[in-house]
C-alpha atoms as a PDB file:
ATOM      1  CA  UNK A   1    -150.920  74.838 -15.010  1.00  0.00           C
ATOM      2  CA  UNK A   2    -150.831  71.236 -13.235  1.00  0.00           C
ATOM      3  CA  UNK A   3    -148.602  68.779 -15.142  1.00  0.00           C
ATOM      4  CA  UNK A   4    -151.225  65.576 -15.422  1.00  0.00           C
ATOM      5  CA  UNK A   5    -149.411  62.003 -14.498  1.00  0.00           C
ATOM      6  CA  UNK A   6    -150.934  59.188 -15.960  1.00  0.00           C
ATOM      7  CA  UNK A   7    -150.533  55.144 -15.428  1.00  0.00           C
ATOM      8  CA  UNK A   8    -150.905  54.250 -19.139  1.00  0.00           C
ATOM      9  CA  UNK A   9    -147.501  53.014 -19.829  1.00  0.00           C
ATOM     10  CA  UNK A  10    -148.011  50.932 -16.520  1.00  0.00           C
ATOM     11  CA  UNK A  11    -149.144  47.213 -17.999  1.00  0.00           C
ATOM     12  CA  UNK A  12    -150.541  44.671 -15.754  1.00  0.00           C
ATOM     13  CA  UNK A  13    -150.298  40.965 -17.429  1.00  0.00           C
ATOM     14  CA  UNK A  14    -151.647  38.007 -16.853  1.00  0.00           C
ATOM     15  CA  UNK A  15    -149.044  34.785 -17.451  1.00  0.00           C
ATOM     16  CA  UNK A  16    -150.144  31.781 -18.305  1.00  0.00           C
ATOM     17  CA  UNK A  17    -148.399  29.245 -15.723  1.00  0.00           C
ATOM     18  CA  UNK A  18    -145.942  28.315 -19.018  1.00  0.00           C
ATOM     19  CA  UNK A  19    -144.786  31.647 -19.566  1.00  0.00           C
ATOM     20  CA  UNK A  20    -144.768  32.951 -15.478  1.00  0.00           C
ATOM     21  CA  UNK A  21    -142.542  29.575 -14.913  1.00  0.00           C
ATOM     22  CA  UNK A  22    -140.361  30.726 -17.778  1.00  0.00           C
ATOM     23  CA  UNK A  23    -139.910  34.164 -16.541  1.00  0.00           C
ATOM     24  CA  UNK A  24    -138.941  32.531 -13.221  1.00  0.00           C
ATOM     25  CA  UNK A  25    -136.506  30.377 -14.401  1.00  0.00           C
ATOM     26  CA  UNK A  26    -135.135  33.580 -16.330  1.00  0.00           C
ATOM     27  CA  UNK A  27    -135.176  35.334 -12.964  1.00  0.00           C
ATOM     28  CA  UNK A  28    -133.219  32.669 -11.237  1.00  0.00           C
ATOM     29  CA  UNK A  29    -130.516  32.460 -14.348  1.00  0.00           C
ATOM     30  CA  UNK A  30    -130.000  35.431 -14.205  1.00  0.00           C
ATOM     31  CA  UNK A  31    -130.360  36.526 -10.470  1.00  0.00           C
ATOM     32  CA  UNK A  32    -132.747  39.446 -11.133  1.00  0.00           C
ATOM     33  CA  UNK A  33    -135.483  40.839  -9.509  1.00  0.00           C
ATOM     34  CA  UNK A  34    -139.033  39.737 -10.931  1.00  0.00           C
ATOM     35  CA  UNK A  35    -139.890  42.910 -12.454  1.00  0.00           C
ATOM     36  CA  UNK A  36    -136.368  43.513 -13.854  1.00  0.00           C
ATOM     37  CA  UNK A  37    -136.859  39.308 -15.517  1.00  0.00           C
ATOM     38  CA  UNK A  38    -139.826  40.165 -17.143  1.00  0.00           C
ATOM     39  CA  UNK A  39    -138.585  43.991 -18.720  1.00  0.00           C
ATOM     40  CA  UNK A  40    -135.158  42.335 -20.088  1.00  0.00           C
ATOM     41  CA  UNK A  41    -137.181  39.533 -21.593  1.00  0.00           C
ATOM     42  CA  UNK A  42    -139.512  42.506 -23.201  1.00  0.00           C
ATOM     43  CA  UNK A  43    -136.783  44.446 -24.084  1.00  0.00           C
ATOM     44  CA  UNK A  44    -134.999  41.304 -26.137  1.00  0.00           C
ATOM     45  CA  UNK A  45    -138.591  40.348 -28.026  1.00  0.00           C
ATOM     46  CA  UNK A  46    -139.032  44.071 -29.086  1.00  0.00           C
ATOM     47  CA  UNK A  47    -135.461  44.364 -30.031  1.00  0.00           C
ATOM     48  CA  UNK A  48    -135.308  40.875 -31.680  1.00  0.00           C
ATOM     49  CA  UNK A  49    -138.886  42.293 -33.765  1.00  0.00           C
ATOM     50  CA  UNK A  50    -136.637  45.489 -34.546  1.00  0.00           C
ATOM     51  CA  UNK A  51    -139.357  47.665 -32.534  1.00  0.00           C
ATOM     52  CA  UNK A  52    -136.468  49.502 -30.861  1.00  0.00           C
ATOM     53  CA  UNK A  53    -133.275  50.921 -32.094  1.00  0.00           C
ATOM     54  CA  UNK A  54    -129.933  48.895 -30.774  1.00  0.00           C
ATOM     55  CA  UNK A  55    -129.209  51.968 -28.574  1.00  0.00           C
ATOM     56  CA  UNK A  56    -132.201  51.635 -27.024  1.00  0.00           C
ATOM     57  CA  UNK A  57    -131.960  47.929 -26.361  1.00  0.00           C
ATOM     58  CA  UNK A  58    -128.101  48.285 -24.990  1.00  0.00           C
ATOM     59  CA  UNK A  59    -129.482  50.972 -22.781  1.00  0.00           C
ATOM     60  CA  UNK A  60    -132.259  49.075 -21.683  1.00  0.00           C
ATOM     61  CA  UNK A  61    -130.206  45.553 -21.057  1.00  0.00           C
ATOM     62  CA  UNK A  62    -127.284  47.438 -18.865  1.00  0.00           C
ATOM     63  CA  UNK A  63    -130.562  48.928 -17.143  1.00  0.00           C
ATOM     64  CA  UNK A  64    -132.285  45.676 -16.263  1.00  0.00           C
ATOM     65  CA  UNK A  65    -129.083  43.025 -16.205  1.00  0.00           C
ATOM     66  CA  UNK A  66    -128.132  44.433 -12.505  1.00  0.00           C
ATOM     67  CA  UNK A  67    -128.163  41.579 -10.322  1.00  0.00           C
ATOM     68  CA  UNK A  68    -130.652  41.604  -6.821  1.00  0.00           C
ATOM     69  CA  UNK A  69    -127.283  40.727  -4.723  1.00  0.00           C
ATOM     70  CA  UNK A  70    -124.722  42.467  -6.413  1.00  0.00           C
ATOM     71  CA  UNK A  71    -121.294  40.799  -6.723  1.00  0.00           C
ATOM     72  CA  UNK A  72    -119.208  42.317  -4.181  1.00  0.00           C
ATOM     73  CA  UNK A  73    -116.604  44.946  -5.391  1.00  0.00           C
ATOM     74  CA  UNK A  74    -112.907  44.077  -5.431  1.00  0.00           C
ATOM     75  CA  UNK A  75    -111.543  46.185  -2.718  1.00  0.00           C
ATOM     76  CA  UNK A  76    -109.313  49.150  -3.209  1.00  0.00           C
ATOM     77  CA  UNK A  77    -105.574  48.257  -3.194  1.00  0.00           C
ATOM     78  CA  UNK A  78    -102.965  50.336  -1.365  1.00  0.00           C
ATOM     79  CA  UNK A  79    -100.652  51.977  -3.043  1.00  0.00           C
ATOM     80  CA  UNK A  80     -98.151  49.630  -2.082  1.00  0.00           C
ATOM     81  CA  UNK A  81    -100.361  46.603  -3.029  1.00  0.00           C
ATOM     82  CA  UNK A  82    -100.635  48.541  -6.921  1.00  0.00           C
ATOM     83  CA  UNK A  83     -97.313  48.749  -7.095  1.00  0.00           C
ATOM     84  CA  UNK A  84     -96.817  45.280  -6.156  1.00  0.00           C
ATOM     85  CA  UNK A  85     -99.548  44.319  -8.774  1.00  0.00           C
ATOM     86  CA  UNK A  86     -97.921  46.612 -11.439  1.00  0.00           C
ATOM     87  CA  UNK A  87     -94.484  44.796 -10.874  1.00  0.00           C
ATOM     88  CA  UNK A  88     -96.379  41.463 -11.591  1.00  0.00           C
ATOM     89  CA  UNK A  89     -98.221  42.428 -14.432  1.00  0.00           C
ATOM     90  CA  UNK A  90     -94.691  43.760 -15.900  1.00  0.00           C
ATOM     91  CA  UNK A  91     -93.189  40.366 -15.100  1.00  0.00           C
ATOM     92  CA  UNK A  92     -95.450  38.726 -16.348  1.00  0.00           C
ATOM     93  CA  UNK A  93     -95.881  40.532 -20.061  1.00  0.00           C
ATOM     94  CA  UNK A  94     -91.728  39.960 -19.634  1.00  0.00           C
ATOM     95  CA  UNK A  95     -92.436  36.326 -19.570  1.00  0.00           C
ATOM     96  CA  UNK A  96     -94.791  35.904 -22.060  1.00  0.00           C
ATOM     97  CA  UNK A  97     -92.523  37.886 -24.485  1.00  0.00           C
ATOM     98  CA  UNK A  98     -89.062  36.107 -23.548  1.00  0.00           C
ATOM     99  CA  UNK A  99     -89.943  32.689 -25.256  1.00  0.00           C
ATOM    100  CA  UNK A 100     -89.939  34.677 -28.921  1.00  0.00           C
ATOM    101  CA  UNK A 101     -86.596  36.357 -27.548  1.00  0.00           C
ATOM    102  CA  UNK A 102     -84.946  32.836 -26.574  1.00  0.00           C
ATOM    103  CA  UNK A 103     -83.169  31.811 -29.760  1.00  0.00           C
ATOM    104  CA  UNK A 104     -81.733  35.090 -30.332  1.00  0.00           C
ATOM    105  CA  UNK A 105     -79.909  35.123 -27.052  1.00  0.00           C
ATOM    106  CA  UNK A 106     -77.743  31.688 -27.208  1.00  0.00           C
ATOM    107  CA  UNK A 107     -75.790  33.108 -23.901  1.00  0.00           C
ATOM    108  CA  UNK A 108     -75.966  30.723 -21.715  1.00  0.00           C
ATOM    109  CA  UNK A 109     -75.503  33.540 -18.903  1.00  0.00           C
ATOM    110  CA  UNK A 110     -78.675  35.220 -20.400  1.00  0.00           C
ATOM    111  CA  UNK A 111     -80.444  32.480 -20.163  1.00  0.00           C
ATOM    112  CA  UNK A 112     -80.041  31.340 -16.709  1.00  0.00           C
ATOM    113  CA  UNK A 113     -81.092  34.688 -15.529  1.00  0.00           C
ATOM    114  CA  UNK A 114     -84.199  34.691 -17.175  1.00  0.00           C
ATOM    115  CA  UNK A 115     -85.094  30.632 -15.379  1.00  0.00           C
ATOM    116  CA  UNK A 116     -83.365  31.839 -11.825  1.00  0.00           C
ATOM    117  CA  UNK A 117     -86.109  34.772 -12.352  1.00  0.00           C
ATOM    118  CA  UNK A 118     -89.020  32.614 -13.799  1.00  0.00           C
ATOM    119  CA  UNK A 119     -88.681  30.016 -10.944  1.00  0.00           C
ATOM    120  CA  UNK A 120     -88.487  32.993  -8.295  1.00  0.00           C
ATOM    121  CA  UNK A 121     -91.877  34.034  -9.634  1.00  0.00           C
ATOM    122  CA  UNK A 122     -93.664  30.363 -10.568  1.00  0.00           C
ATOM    123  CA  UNK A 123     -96.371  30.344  -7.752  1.00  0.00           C
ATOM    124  CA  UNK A 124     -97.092  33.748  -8.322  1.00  0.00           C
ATOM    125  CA  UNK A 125     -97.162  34.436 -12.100  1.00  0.00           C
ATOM    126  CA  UNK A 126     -98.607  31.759 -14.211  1.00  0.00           C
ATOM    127  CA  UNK A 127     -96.470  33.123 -17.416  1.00  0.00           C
ATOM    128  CA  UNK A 128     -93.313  32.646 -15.272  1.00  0.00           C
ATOM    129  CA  UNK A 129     -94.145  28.484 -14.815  1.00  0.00           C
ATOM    130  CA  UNK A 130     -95.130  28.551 -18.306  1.00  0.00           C
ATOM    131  CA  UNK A 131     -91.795  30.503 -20.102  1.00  0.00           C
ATOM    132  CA  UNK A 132     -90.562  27.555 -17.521  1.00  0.00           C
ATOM    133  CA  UNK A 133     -92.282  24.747 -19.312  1.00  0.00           C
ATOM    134  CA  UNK A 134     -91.326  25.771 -22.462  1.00  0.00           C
ATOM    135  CA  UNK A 135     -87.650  26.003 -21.929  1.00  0.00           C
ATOM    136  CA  UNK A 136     -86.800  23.516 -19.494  1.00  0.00           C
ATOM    137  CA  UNK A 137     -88.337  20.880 -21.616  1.00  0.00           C
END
């Protein structure tokens, strides 16, 4: 037995030039294709007239939100480039921690340390030049 395809859930409309201008505009906004425009804007009015369940409308809105150009991808780091990125992020979670710490280390030893290390790192980890502001006021 032949499974039967039918068009009746394909729906041809007819825009007024109001409402095709808006879907443009839409389309533009949000870099989209003009099919994908128009189903996200359907997919918001029935979700907004509760005709579809949320799941259904998050579905739907990751479906239809790709962009025509995608963004381009942030390119794979080396291993040595992770590391070097994993060392930053550490410094940098060091820094924005060491402020709280600074009153309960009054050595000055201690302290110059940490603003030798903070100034190393300035142009490269905006929490260093900001534990910097904060105690070389």
């Amino acid at each position: 037995m032949a499974k039967e395809f039918t068009q009746e859930h394909i729906m041809k409309i007819c825009l007024p030039p109001e409402l095709y201008f808006a879907v443009i505009k839409y389309q533009l906004q949000k870099e989209l294709g003009k099919p994908y425009a128009g189903l996200l804007l359907i997919t918001k009015a029935a979700y907004q007239e509760q005709l579809i369940t949320k799941e259904v409308y998050e579905k739907y809105m990751y479906r239809y939100s790709r962009k025509l150009v995608p963004e381009e991808q942030p390119q794979k780091l080396t291993s040595e480039q992770q590391k070097e990125k994993q060392k930053k992020d550490e410094k940098a979670r060091t820094f924005s921690s060491l402020f709280s710490q600074w009153e309960l280390h009054p050595k000055l030893e201690w302290r110059q340390r940490w603003i030798d290390e903070a100034q190393k790192w300035q142009d490269e980890i905006p929490e260093a030049k900001q534990f910097l502001q904060k105690v070389c006021k």
